[in-house]
PDB file of N, CA and C in Angstrom:
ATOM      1  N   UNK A   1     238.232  67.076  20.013  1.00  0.00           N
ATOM      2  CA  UNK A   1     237.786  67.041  21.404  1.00  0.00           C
ATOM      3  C   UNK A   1     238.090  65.660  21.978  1.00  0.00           C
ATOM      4  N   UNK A   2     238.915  66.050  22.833  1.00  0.00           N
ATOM      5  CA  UNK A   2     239.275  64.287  23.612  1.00  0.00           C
ATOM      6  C   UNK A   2     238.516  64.270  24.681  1.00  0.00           C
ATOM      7  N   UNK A   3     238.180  62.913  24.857  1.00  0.00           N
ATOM      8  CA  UNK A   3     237.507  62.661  26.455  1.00  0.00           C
ATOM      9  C   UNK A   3     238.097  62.746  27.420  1.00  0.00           C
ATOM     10  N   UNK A   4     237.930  63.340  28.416  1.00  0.00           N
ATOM     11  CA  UNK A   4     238.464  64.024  29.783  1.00  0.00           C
ATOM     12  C   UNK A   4     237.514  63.036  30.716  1.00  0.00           C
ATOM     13  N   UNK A   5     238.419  62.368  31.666  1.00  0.00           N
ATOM     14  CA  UNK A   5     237.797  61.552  32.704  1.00  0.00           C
ATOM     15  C   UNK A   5     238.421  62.020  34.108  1.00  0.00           C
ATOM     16  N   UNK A   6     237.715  62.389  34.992  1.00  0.00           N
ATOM     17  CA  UNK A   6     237.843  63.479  35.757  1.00  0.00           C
ATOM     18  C   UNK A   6     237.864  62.806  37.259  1.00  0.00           C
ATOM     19  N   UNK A   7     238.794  62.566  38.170  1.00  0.00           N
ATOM     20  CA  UNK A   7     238.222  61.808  39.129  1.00  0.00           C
ATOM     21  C   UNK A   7     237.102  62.614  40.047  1.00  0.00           C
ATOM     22  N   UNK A   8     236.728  61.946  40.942  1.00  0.00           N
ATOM     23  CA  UNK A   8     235.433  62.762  41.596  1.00  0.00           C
ATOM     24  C   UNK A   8     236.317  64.498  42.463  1.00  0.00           C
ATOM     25  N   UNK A   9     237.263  63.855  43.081  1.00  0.00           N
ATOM     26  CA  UNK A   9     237.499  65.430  44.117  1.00  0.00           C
ATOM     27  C   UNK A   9     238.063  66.499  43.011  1.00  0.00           C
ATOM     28  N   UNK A  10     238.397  66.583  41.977  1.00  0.00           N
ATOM     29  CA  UNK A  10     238.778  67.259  40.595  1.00  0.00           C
ATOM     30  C   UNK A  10     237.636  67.876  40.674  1.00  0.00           C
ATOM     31  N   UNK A  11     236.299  67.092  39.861  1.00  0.00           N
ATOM     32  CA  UNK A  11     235.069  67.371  39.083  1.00  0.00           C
ATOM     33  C   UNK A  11     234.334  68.208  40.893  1.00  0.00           C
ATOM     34  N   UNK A  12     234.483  67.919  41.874  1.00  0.00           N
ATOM     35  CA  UNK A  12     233.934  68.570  43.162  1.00  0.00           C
ATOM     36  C   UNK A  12     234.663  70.311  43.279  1.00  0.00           C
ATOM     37  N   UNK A  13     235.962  70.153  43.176  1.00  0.00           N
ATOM     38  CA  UNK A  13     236.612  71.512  43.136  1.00  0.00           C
ATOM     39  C   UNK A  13     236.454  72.088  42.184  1.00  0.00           C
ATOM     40  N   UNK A  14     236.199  72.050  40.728  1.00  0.00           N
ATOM     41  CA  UNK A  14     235.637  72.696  39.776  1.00  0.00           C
ATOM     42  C   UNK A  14     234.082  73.165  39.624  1.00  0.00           C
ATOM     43  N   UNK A  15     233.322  72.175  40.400  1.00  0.00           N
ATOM     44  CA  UNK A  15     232.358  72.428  40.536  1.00  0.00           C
ATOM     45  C   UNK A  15     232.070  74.181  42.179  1.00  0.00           C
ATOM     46  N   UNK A  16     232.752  73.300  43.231  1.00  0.00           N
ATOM     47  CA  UNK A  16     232.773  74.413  44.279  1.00  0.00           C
ATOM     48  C   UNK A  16     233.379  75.691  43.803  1.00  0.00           C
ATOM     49  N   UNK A  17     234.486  75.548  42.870  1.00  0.00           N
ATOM     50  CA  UNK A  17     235.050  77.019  42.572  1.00  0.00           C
ATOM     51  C   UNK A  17     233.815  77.683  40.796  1.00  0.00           C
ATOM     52  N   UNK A  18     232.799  77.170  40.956  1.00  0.00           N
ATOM     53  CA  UNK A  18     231.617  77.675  40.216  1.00  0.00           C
ATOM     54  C   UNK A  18     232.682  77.841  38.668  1.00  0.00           C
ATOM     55  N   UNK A  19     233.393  76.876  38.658  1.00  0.00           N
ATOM     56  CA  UNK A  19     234.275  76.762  36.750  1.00  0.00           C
ATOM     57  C   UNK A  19     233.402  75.063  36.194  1.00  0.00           C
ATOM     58  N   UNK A  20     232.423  74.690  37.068  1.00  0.00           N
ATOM     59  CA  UNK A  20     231.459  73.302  36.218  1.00  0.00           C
ATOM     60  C   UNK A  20     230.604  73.433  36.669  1.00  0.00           C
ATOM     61  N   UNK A  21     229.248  72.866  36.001  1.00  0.00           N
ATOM     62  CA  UNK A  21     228.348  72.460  36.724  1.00  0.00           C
ATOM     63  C   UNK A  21     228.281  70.990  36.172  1.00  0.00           C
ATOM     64  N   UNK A  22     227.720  70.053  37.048  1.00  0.00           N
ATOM     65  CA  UNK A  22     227.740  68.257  37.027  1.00  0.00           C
ATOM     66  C   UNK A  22     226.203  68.486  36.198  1.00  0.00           C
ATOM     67  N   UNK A  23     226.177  67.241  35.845  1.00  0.00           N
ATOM     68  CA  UNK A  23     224.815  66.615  34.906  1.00  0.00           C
ATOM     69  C   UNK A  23     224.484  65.114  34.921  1.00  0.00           C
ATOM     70  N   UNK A  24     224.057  65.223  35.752  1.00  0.00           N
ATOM     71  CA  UNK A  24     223.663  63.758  35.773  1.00  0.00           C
ATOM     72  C   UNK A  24     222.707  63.079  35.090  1.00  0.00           C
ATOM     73  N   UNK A  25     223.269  62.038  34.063  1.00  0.00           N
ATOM     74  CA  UNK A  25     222.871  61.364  33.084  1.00  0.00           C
ATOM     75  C   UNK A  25     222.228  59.895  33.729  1.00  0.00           C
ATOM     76  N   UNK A  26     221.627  59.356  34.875  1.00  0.00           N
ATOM     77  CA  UNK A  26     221.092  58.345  35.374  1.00  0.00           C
ATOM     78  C   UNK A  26     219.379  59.038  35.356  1.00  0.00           C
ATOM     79  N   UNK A  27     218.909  57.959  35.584  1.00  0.00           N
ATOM     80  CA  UNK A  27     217.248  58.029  35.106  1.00  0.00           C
ATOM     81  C   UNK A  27     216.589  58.384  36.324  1.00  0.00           C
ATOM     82  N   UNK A  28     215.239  59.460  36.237  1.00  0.00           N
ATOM     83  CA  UNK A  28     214.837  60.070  37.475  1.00  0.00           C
ATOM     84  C   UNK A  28     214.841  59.488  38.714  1.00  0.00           C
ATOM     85  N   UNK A  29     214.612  57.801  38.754  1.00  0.00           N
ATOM     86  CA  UNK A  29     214.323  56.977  39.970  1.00  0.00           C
ATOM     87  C   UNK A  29     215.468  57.043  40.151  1.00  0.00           C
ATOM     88  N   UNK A  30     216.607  57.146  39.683  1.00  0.00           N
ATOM     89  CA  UNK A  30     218.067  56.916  40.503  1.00  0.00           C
ATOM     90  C   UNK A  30     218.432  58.624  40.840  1.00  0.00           C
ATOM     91  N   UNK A  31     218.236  59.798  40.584  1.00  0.00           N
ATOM     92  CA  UNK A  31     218.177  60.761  40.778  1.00  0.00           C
ATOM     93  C   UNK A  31     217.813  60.988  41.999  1.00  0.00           C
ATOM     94  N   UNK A  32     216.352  60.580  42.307  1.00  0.00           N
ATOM     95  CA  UNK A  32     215.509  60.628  43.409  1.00  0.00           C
ATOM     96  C   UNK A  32     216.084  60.017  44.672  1.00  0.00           C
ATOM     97  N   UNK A  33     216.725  58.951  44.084  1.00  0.00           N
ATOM     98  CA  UNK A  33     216.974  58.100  45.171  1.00  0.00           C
ATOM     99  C   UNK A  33     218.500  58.759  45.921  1.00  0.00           C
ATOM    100  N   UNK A  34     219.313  59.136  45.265  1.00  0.00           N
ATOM    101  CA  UNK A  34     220.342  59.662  45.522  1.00  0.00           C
ATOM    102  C   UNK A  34     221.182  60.110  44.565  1.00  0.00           C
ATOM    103  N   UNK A  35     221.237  61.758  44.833  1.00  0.00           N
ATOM    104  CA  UNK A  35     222.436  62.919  43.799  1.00  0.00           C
ATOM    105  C   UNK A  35     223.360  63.051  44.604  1.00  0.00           C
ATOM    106  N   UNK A  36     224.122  63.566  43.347  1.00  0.00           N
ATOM    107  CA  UNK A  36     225.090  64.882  43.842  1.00  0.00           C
ATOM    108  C   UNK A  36     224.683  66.231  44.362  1.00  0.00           C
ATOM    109  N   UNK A  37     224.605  66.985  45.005  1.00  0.00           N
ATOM    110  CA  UNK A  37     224.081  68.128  45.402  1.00  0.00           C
ATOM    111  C   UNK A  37     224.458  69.175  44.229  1.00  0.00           C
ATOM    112  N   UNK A  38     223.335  69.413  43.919  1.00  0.00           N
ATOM    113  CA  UNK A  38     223.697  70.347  42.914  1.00  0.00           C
ATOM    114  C   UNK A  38     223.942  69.912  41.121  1.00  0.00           C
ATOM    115  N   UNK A  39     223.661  68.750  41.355  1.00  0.00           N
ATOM    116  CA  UNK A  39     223.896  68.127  40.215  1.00  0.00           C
ATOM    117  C   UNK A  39     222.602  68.238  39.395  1.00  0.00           C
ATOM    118  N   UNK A  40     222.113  68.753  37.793  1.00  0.00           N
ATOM    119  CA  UNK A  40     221.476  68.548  37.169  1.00  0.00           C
ATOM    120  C   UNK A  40     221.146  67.304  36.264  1.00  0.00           C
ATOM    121  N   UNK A  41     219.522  66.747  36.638  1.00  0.00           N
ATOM    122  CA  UNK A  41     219.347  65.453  35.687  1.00  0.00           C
ATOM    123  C   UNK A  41     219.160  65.586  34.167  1.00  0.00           C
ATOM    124  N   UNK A  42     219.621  64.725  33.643  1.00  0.00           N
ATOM    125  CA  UNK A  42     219.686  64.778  31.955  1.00  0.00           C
ATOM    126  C   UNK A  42     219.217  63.891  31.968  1.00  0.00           C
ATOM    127  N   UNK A  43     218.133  62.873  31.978  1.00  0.00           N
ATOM    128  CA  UNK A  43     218.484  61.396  31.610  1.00  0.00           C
ATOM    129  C   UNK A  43     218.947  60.865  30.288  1.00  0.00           C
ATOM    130  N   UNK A  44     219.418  59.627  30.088  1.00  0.00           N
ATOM    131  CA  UNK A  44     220.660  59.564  28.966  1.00  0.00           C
ATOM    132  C   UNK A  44     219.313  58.861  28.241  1.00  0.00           C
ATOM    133  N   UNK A  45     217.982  58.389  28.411  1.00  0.00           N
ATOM    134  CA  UNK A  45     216.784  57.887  27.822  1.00  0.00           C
ATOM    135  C   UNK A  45     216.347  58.689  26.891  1.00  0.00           C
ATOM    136  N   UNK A  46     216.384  60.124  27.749  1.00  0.00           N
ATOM    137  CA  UNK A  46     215.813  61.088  26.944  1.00  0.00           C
ATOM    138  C   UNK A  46     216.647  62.584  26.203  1.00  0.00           C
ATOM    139  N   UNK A  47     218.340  61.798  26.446  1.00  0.00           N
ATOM    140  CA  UNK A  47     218.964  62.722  26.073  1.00  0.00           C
ATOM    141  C   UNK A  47     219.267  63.675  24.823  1.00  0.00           C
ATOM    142  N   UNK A  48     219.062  64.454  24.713  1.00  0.00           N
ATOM    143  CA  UNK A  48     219.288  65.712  23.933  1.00  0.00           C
ATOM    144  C   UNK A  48     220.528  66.399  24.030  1.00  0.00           C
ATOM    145  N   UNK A  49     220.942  66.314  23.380  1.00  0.00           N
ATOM    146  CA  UNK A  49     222.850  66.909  23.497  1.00  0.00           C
ATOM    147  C   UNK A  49     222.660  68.487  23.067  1.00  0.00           C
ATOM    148  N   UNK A  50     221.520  69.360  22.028  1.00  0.00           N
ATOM    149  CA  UNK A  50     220.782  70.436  22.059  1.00  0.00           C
ATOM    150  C   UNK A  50     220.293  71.171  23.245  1.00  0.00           C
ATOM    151  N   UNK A  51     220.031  70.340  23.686  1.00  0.00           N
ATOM    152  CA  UNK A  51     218.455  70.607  25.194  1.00  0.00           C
ATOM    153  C   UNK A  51     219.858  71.256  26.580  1.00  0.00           C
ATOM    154  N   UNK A  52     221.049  70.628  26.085  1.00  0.00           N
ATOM    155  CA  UNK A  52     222.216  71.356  27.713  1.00  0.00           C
ATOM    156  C   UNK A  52     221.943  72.348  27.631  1.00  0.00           C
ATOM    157  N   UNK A  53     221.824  72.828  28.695  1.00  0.00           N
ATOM    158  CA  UNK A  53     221.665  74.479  29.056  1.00  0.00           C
ATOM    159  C   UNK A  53     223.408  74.837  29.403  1.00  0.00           C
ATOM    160  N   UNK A  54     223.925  74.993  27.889  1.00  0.00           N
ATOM    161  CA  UNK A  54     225.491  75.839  27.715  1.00  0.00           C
ATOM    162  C   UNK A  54     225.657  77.172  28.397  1.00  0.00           C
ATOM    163  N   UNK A  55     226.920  76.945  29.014  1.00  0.00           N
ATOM    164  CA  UNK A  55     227.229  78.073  29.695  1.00  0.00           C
ATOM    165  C   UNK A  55     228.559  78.343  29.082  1.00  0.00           C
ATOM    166  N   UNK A  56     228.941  79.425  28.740  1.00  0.00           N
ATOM    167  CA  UNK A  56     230.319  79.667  28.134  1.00  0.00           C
ATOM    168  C   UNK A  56     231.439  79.799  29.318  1.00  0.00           C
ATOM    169  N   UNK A  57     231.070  80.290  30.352  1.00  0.00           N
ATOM    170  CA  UNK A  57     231.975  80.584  31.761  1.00  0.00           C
ATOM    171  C   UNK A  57     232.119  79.352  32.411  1.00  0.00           C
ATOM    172  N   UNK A  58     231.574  78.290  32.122  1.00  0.00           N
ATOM    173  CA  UNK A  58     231.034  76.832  32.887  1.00  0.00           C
ATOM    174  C   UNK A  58     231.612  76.104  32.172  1.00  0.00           C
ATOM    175  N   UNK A  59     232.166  74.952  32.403  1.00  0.00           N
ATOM    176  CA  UNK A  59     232.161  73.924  31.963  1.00  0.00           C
ATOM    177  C   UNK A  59     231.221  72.544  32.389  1.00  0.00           C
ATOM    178  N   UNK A  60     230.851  71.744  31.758  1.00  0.00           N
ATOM    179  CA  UNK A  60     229.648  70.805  32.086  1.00  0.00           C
ATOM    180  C   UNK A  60     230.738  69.254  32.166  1.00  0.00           C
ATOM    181  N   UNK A  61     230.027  68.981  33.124  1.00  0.00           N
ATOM    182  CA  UNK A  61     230.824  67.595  33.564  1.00  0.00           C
ATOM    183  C   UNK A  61     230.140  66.523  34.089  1.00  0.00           C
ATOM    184  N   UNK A  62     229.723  65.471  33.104  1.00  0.00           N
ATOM    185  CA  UNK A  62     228.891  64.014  33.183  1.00  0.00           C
ATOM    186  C   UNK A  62     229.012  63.664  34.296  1.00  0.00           C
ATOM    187  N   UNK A  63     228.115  62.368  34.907  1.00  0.00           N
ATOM    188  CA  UNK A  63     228.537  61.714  35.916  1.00  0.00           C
ATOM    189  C   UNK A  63     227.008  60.923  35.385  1.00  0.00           C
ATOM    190  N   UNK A  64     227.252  59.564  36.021  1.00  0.00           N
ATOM    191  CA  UNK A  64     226.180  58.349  36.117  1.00  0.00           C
ATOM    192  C   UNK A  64     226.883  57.635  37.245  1.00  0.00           C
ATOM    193  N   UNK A  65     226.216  56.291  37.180  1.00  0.00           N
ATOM    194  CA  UNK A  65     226.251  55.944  38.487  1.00  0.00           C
ATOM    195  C   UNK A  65     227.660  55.329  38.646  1.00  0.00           C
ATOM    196  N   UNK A  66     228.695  54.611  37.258  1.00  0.00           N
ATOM    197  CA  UNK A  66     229.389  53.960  37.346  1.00  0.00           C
ATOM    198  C   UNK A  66     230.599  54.825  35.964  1.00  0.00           C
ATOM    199  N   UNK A  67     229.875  55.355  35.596  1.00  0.00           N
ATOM    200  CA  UNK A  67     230.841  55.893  34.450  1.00  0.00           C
ATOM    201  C   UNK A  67     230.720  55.480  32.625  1.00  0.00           C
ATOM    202  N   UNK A  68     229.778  54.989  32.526  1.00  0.00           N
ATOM    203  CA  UNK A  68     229.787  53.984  31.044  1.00  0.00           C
ATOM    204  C   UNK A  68     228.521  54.881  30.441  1.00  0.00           C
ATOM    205  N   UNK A  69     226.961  55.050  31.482  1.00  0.00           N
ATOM    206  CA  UNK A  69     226.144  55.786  30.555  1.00  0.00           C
ATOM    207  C   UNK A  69     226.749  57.327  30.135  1.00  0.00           C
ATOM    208  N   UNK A  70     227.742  58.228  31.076  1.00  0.00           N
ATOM    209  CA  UNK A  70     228.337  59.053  31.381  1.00  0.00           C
ATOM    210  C   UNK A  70     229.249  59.484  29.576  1.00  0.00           C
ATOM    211  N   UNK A  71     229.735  58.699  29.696  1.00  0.00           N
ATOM    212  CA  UNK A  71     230.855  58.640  28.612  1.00  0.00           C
ATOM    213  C   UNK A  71     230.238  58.091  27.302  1.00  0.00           C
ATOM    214  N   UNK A  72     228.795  57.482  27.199  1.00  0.00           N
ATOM    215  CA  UNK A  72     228.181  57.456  26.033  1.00  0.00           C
ATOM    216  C   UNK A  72     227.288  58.674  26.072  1.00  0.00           C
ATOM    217  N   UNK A  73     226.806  59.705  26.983  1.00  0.00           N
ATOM    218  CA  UNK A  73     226.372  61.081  26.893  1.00  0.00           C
ATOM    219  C   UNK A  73     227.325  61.725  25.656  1.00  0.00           C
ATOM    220  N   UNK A  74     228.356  61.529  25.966  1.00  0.00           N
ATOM    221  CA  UNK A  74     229.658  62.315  25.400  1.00  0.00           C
ATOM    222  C   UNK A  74     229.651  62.234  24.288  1.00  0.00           C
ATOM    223  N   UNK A  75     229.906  60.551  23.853  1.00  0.00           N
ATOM    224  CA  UNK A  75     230.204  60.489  22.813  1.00  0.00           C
ATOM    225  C   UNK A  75     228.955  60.925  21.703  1.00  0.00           C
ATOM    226  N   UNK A  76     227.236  61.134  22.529  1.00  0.00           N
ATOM    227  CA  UNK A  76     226.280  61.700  21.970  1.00  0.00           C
ATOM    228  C   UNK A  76     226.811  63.428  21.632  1.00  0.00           C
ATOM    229  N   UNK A  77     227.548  63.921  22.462  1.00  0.00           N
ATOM    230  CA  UNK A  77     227.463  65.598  22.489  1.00  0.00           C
ATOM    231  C   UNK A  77     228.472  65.646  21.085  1.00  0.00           C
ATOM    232  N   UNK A  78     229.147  64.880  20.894  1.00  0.00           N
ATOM    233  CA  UNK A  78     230.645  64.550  20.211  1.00  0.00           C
ATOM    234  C   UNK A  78     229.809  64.559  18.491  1.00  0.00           C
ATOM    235  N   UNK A  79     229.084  63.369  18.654  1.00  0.00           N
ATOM    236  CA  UNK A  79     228.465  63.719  17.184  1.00  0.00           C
ATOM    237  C   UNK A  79     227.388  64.761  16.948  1.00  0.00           C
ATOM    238  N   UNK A  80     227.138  65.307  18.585  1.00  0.00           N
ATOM    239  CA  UNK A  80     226.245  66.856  17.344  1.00  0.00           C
ATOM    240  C   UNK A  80     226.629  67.840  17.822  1.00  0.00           C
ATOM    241  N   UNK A  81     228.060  67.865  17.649  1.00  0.00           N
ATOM    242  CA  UNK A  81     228.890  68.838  17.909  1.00  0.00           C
ATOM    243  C   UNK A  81     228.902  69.990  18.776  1.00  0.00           C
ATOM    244  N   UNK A  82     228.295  69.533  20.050  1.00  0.00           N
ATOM    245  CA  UNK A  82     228.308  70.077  21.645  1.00  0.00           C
ATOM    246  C   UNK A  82     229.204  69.738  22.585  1.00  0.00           C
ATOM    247  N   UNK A  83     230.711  70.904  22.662  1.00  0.00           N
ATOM    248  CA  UNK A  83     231.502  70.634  23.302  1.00  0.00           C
ATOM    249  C   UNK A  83     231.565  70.400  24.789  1.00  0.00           C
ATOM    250  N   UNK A  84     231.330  69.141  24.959  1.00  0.00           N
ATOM    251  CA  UNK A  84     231.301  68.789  26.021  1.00  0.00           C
ATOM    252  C   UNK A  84     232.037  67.924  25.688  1.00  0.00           C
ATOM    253  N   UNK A  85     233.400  67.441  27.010  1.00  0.00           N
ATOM    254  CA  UNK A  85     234.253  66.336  27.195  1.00  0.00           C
ATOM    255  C   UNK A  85     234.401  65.696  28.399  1.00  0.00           C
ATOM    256  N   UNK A  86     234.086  66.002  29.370  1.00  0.00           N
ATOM    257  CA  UNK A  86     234.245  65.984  30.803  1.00  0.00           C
ATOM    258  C   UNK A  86     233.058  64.824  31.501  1.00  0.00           C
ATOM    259  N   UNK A  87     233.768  64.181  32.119  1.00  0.00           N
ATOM    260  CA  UNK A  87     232.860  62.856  33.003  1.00  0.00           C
ATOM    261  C   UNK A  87     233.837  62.782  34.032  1.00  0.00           C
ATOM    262  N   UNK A  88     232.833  62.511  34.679  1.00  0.00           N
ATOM    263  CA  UNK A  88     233.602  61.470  36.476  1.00  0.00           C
ATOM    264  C   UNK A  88     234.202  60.240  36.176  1.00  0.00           C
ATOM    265  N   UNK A  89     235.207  59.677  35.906  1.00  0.00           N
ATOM    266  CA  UNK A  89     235.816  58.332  35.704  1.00  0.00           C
ATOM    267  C   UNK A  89     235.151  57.466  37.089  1.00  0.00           C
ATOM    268  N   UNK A  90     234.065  56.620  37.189  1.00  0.00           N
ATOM    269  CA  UNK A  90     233.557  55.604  37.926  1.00  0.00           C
ATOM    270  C   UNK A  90     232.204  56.385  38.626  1.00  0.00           C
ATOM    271  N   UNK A  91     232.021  57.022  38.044  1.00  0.00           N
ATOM    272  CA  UNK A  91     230.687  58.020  38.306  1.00  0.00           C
ATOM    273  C   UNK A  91     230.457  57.447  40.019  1.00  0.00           C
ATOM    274  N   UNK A  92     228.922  57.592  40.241  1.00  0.00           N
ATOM    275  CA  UNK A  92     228.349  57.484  41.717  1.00  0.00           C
ATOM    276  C   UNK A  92     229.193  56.788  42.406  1.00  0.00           C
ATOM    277  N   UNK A  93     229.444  55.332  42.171  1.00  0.00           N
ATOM    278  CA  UNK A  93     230.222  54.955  42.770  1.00  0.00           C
ATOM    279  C   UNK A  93     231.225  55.612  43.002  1.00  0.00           C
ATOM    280  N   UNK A  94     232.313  55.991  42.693  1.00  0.00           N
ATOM    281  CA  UNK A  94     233.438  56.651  42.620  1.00  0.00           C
ATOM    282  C   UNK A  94     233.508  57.788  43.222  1.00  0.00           C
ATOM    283  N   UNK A  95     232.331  58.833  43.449  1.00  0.00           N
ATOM    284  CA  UNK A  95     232.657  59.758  44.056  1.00  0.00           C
ATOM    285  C   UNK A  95     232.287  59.172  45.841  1.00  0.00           C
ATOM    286  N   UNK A  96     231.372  58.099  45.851  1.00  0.00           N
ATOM    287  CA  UNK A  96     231.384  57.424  47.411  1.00  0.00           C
ATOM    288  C   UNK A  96     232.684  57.177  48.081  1.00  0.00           C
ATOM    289  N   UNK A  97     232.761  55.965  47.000  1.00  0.00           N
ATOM    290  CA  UNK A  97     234.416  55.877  47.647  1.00  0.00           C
ATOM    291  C   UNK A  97     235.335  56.662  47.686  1.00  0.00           C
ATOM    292  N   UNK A  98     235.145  57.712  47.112  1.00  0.00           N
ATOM    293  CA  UNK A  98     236.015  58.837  47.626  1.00  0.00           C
ATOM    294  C   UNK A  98     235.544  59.808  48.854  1.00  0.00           C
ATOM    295  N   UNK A  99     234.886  59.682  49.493  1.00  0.00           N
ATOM    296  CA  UNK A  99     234.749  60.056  50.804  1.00  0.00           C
ATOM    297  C   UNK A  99     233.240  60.902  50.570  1.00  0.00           C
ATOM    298  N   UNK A 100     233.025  61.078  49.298  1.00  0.00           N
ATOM    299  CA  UNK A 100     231.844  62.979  49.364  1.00  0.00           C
ATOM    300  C   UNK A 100     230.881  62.473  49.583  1.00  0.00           C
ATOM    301  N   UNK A 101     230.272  63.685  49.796  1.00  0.00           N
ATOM    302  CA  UNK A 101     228.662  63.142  50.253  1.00  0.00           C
ATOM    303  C   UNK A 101     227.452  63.382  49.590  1.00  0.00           C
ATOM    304  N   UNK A 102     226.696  62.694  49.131  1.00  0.00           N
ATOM    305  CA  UNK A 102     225.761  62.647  48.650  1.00  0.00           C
ATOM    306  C   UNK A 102     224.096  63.411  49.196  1.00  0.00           C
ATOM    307  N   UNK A 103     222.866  63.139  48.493  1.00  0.00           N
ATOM    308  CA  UNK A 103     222.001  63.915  49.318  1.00  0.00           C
ATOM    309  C   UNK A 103     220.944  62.401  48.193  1.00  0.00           C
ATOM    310  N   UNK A 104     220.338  61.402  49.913  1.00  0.00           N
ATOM    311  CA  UNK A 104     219.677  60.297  49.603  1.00  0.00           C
ATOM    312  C   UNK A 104     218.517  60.514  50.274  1.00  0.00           C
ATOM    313  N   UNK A 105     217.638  59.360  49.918  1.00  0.00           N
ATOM    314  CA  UNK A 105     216.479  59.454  50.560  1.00  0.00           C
ATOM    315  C   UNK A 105     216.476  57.369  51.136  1.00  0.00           C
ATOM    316  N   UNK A 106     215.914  57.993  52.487  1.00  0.00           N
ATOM    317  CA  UNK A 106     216.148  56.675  53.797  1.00  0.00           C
ATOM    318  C   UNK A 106     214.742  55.845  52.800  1.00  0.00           C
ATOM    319  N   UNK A 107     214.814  54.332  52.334  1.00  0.00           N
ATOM    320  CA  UNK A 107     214.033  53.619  51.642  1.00  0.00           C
ATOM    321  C   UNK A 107     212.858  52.878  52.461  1.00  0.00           C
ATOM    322  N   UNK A 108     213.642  53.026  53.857  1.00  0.00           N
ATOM    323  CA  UNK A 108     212.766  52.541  54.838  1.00  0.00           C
ATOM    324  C   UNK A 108     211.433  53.473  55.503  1.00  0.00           C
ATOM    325  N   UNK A 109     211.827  55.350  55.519  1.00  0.00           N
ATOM    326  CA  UNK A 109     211.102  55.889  56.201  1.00  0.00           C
ATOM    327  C   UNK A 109     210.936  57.004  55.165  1.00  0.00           C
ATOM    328  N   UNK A 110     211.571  57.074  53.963  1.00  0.00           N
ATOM    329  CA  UNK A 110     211.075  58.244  53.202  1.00  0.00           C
ATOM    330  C   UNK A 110     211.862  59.456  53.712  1.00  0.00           C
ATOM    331  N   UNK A 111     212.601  59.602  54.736  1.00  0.00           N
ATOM    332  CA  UNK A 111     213.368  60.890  54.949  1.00  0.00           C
ATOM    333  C   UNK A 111     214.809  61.051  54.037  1.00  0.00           C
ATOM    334  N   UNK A 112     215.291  62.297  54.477  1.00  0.00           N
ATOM    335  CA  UNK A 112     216.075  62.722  53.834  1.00  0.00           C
ATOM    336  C   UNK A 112     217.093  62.714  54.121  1.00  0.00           C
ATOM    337  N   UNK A 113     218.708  61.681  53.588  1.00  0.00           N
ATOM    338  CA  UNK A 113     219.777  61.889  54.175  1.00  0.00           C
ATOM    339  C   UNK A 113     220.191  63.007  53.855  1.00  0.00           C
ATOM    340  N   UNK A 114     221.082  63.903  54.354  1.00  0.00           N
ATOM    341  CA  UNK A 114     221.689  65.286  53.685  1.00  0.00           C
ATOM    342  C   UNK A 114     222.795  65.455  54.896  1.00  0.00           C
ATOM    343  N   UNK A 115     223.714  64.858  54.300  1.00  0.00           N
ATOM    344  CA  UNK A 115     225.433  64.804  55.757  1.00  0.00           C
ATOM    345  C   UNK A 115     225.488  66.865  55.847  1.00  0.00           C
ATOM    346  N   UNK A 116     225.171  67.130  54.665  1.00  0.00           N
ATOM    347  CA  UNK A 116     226.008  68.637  54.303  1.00  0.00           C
ATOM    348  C   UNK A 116     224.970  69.433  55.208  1.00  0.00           C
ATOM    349  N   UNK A 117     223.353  69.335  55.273  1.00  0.00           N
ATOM    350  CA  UNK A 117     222.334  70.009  56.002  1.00  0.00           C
ATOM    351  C   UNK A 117     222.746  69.672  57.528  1.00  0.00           C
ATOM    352  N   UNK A 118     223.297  69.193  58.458  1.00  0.00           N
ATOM    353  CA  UNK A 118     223.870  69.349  59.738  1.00  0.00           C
ATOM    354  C   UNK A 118     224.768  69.610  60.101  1.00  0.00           C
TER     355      UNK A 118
END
């Protein structure tokens, strides 16, 4: 199993054409603060490479905020032999700068950014 580093609009079209679902390996306060839509939290604190909810029709595809906790998920699934290979190469960051949109919460007033809900 080789590591697959996925740029963000890749890991977005696999995800929209329902062939991935994302997993986000950053810790609940960064979850909270701002996901991927649709993205499931794993945190990599409390990770369990057992505990993925495997889909055989799916493929599962890491993401963190920068790409490094992301790709040590992996190399966790790698030694207990849960095929998973797939990460966002520059995680959160990376899918920003690539234009997508996220779903945040405003730090100042507690509301909800969501570009995709208007």
């Amino acid at each position: 199993m080789s590591l697959r580093e996925l740029d963000p609009k890749t890991a977005l079209e696999a995800v929209q054409s329902k062939k991935a679902v994302l997993i986000d390996v950053r810790e609940p306060r960064e979850y909270v603060a701002e996901r991927i839509h649709g993205a499931l939290l794993f945190p990599l604190s409390t990770f369990d490479p057992s505990a993925l909810p495997l889909d055989k029709t799916r493929e599962m595809i890491f993401h963190c905020g920068s790409g490094k906790r992301s790709a040590d998920a992996l190399a966790r699934c790698r030694a207990a032999g849960i095929p998973i290979t797939a990460h966002i190469r520059g995680g959160l960051m990376a899918w920003k700068q690539a234009g997508l949109s996220t779903l945040a919460i405003d730090p100042a007033t507690g509301a909800i950014i969501d570009p995709q809900a208007g």
